[in-house]
Every structure is written in structure tokens, then in C-alpha cells.
PDB file of N, CA and C in Angstrom:
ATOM      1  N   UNK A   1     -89.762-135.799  10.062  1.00  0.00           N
ATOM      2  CA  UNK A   1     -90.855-134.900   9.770  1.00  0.00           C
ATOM      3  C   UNK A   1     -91.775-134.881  10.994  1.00  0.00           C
ATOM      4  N   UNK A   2     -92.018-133.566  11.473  1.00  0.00           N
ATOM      5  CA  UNK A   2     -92.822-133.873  12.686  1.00  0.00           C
ATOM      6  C   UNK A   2     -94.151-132.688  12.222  1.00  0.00           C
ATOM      7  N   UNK A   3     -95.458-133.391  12.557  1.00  0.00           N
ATOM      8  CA  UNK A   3     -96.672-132.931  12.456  1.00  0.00           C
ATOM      9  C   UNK A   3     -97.427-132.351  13.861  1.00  0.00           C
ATOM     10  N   UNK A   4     -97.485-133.007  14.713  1.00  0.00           N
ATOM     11  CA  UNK A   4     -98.184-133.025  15.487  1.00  0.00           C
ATOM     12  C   UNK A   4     -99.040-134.443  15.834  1.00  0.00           C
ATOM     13  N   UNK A   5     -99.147-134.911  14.642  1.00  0.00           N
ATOM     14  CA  UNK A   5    -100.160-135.983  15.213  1.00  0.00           C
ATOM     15  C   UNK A   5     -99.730-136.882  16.069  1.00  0.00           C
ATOM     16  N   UNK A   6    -100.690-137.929  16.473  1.00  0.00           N
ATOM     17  CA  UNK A   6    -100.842-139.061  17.535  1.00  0.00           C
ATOM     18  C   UNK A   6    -101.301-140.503  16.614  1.00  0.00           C
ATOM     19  N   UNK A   7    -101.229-141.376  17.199  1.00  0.00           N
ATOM     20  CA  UNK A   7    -101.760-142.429  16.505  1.00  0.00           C
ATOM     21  C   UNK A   7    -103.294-142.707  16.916  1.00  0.00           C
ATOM     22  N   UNK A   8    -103.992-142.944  15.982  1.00  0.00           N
ATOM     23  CA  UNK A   8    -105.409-143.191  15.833  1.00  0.00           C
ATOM     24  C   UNK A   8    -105.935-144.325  16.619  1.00  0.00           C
ATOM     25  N   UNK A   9    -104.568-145.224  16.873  1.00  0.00           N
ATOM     26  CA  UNK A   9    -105.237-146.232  17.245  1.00  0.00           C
ATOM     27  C   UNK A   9    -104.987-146.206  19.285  1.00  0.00           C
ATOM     28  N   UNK A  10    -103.470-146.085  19.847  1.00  0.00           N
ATOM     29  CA  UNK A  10    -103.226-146.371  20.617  1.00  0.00           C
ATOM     30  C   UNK A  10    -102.816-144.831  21.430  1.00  0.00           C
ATOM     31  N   UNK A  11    -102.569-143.975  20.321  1.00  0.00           N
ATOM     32  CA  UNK A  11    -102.568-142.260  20.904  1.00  0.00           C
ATOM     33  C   UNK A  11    -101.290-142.224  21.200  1.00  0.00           C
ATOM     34  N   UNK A  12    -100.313-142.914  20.639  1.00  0.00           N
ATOM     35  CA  UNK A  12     -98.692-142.676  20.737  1.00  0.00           C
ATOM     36  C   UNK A  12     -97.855-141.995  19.591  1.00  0.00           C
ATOM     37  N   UNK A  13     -96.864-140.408  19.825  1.00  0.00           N
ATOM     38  CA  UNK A  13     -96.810-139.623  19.571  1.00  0.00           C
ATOM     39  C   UNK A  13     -95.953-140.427  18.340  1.00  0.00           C
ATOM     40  N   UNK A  14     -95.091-141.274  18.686  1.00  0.00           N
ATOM     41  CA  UNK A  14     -94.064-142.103  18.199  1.00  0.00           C
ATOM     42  C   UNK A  14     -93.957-142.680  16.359  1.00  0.00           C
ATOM     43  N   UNK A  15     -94.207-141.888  15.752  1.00  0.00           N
ATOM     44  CA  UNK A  15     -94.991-142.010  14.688  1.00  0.00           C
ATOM     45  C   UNK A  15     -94.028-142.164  13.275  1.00  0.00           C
ATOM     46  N   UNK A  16     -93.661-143.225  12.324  1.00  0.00           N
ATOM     47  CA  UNK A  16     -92.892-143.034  11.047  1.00  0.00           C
ATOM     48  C   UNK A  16     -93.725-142.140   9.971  1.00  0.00           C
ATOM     49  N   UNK A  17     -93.406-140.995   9.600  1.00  0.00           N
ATOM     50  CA  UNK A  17     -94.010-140.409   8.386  1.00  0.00           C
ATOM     51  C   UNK A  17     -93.683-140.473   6.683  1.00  0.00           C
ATOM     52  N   UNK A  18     -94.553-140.068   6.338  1.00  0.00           N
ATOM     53  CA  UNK A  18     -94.117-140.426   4.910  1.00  0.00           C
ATOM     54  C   UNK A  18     -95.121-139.355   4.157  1.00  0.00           C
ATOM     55  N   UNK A  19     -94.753-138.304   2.998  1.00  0.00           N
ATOM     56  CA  UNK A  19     -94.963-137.231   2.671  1.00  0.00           C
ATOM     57  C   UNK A  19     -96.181-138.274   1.438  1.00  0.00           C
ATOM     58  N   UNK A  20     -96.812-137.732   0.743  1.00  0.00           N
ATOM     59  CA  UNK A  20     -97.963-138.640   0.217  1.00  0.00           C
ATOM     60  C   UNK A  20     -98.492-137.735  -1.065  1.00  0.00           C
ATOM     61  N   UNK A  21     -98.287-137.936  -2.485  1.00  0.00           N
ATOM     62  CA  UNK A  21     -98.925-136.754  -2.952  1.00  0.00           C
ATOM     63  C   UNK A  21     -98.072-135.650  -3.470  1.00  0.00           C
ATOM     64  N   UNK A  22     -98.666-134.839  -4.343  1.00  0.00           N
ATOM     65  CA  UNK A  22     -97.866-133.686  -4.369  1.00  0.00           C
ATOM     66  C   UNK A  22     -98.248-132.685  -2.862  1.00  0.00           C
ATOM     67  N   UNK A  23     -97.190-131.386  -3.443  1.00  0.00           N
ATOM     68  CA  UNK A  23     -97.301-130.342  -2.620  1.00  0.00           C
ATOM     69  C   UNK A  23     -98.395-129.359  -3.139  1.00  0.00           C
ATOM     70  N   UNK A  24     -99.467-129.112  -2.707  1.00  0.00           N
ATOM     71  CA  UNK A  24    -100.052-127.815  -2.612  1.00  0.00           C
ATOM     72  C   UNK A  24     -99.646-126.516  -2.841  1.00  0.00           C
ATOM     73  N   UNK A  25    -100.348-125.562  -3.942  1.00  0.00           N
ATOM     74  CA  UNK A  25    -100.048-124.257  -3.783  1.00  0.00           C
ATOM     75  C   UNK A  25    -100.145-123.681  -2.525  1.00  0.00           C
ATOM     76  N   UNK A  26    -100.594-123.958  -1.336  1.00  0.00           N
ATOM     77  CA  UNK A  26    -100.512-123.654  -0.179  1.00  0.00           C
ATOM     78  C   UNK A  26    -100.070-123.950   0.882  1.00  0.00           C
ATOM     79  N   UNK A  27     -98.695-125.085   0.095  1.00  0.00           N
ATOM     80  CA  UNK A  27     -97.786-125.945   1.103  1.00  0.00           C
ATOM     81  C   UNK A  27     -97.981-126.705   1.857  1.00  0.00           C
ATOM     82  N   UNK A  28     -99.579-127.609   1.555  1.00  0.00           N
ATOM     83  CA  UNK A  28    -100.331-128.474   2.590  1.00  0.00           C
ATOM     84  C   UNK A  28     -99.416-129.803   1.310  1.00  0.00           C
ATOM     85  N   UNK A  29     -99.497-130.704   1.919  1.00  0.00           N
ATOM     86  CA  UNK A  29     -99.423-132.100   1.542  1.00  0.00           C
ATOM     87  C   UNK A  29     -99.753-133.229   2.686  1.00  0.00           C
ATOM     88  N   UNK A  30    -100.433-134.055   1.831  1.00  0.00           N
ATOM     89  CA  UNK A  30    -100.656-135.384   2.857  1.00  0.00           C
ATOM     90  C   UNK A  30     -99.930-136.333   3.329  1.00  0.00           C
ATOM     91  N   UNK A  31     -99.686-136.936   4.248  1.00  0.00           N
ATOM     92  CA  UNK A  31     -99.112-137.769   4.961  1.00  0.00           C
ATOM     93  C   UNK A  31     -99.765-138.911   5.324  1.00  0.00           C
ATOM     94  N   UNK A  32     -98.813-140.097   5.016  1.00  0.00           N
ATOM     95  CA  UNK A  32     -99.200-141.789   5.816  1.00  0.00           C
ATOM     96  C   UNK A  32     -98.348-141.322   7.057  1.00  0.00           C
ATOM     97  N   UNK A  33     -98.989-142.009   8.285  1.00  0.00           N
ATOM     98  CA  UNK A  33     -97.934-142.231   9.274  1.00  0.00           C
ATOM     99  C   UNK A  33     -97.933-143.912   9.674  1.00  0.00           C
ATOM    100  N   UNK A  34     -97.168-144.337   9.933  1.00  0.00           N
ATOM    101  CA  UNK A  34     -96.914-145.975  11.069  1.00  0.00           C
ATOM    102  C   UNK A  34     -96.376-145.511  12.059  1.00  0.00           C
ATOM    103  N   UNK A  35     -97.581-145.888  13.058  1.00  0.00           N
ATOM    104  CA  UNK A  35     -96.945-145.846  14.954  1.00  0.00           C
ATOM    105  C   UNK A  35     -95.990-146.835  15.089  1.00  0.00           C
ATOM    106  N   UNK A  36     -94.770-145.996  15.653  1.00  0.00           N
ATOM    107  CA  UNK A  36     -93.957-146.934  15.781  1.00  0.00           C
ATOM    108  C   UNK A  36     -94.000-147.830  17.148  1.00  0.00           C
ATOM    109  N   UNK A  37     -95.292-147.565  18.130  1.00  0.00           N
ATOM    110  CA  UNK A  37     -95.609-148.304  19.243  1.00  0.00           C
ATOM    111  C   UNK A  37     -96.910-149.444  19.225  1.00  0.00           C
ATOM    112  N   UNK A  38     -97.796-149.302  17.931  1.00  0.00           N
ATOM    113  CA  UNK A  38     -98.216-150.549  17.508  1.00  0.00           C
ATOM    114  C   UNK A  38     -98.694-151.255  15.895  1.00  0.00           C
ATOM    115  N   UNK A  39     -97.827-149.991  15.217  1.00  0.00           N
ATOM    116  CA  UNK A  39     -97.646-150.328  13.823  1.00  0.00           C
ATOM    117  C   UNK A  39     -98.902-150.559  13.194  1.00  0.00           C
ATOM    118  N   UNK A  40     -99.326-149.510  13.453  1.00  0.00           N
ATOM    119  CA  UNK A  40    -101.006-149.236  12.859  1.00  0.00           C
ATOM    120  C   UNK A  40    -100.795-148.180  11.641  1.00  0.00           C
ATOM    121  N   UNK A  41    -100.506-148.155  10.359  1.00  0.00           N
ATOM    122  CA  UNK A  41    -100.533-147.434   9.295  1.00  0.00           C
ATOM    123  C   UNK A  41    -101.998-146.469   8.969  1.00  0.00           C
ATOM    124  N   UNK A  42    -102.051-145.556   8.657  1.00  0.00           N
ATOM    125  CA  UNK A  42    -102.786-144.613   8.733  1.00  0.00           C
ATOM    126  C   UNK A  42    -102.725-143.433   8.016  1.00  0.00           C
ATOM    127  N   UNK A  43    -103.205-142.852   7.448  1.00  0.00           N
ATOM    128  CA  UNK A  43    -103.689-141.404   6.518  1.00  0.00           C
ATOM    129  C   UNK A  43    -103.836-140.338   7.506  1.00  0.00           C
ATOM    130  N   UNK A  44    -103.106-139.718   7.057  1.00  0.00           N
ATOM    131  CA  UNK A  44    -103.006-138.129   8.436  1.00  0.00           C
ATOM    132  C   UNK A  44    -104.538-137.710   8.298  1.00  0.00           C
ATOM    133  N   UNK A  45    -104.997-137.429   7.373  1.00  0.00           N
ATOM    134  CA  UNK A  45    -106.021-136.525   7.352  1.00  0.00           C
ATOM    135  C   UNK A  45    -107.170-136.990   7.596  1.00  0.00           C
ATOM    136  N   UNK A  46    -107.852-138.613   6.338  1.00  0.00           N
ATOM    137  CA  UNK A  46    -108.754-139.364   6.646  1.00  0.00           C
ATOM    138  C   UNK A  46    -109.084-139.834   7.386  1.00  0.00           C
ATOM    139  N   UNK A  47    -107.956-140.389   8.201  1.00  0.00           N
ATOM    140  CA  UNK A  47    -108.020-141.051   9.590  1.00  0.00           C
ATOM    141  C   UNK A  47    -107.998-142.536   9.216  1.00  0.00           C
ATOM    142  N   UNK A  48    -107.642-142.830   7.767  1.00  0.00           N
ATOM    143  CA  UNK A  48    -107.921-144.422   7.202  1.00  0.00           C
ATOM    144  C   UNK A  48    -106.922-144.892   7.558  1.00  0.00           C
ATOM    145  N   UNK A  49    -107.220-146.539   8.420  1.00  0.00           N
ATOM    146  CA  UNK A  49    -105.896-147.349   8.298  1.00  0.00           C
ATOM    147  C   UNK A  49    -105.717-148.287   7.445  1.00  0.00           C
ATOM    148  N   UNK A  50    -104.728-148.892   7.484  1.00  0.00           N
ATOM    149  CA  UNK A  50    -104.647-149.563   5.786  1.00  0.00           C
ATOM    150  C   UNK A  50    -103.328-150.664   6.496  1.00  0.00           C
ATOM    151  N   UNK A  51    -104.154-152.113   6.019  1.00  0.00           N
ATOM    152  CA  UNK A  51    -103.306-153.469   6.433  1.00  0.00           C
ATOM    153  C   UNK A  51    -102.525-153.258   5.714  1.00  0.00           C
ATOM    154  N   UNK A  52    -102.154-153.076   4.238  1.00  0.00           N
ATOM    155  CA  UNK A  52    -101.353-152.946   3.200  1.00  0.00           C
ATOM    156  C   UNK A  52    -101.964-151.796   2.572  1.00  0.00           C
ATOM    157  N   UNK A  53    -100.596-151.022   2.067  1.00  0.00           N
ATOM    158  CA  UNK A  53    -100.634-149.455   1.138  1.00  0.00           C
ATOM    159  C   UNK A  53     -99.256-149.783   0.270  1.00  0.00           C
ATOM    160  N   UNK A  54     -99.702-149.512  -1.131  1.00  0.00           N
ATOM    161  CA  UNK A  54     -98.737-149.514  -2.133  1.00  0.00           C
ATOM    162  C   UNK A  54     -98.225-148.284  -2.150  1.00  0.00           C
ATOM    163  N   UNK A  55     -98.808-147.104  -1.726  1.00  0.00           N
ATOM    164  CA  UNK A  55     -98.184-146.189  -1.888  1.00  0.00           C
ATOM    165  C   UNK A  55     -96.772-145.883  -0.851  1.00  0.00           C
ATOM    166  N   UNK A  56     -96.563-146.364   0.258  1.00  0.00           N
ATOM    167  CA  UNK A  56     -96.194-146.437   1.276  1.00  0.00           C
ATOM    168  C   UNK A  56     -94.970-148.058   1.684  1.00  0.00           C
ATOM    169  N   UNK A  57     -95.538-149.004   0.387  1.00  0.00           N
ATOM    170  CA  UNK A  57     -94.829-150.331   0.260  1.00  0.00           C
ATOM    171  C   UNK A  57     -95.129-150.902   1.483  1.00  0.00           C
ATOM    172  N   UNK A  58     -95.778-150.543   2.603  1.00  0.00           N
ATOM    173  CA  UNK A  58     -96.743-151.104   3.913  1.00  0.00           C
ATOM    174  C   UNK A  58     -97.221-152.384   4.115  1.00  0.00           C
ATOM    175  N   UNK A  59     -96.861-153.488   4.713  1.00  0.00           N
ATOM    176  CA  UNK A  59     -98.015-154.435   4.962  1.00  0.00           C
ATOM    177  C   UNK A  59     -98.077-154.192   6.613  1.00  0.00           C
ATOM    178  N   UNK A  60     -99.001-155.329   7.091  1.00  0.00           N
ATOM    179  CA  UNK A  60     -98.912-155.724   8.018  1.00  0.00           C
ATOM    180  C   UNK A  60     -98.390-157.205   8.083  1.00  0.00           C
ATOM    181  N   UNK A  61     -97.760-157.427   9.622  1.00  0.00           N
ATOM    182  CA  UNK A  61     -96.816-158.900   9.615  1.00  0.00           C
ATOM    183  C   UNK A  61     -97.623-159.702   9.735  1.00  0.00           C
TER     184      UNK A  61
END
């Protein structure tokens, strides 16, 4: 799945996505991403990062 975004933390394009949510009558839906260059988990939109996300099964090591 490719968005466009960058990572929030380190600005690397390199990014695991994950669809979040339903779909929108207007075909928007939200996205978690994890940089896959420093594994910083994150909310596309909020900009929130998150040590652990259940929605996502996410920790950090």
C-alpha cells in the first residue's frame, strides 16, 4: 500500500502499512504505518506514535 507518507520520526519513505478502520463513503480510511528504518509506529493522520497498539498487534522491542 503506498500513501505518500514519510516517517514522523526519522523522514524515511520505507514505511510497513496497515489499513485501520472502516472505509469511508469517500474512500478515505486510516492508516498505522512502522518505519521500516527505525520502527517508530505511528497514525497516518494524527501523527500519534504508539510503543504498543492492539489494533496493529505492535510493540516495541
Amino acid at each position: 500500500m503506498d500513501c505518500g507518507c514519510h516517517c514522523i520520526k526519522c523522514g524515511s519513505v520505507k514505511l510497513n502499512s496497515k489499513r485501520v478502520g472502516i472505509i469511508e463513503k469517500d474512500g478515505y480510511f486510516d492508516m498505522h504505518h512502522t518505519c521500516m528504518d527505525c520502527n517508530t509506529h505511528f497514525d497516518h493522520l494524527e501523527g500519534i506514535t504508539f510503543e504498543a497498539c492492539d489494533v496493529c498487534n505492535y510493540k516495541t522491542n
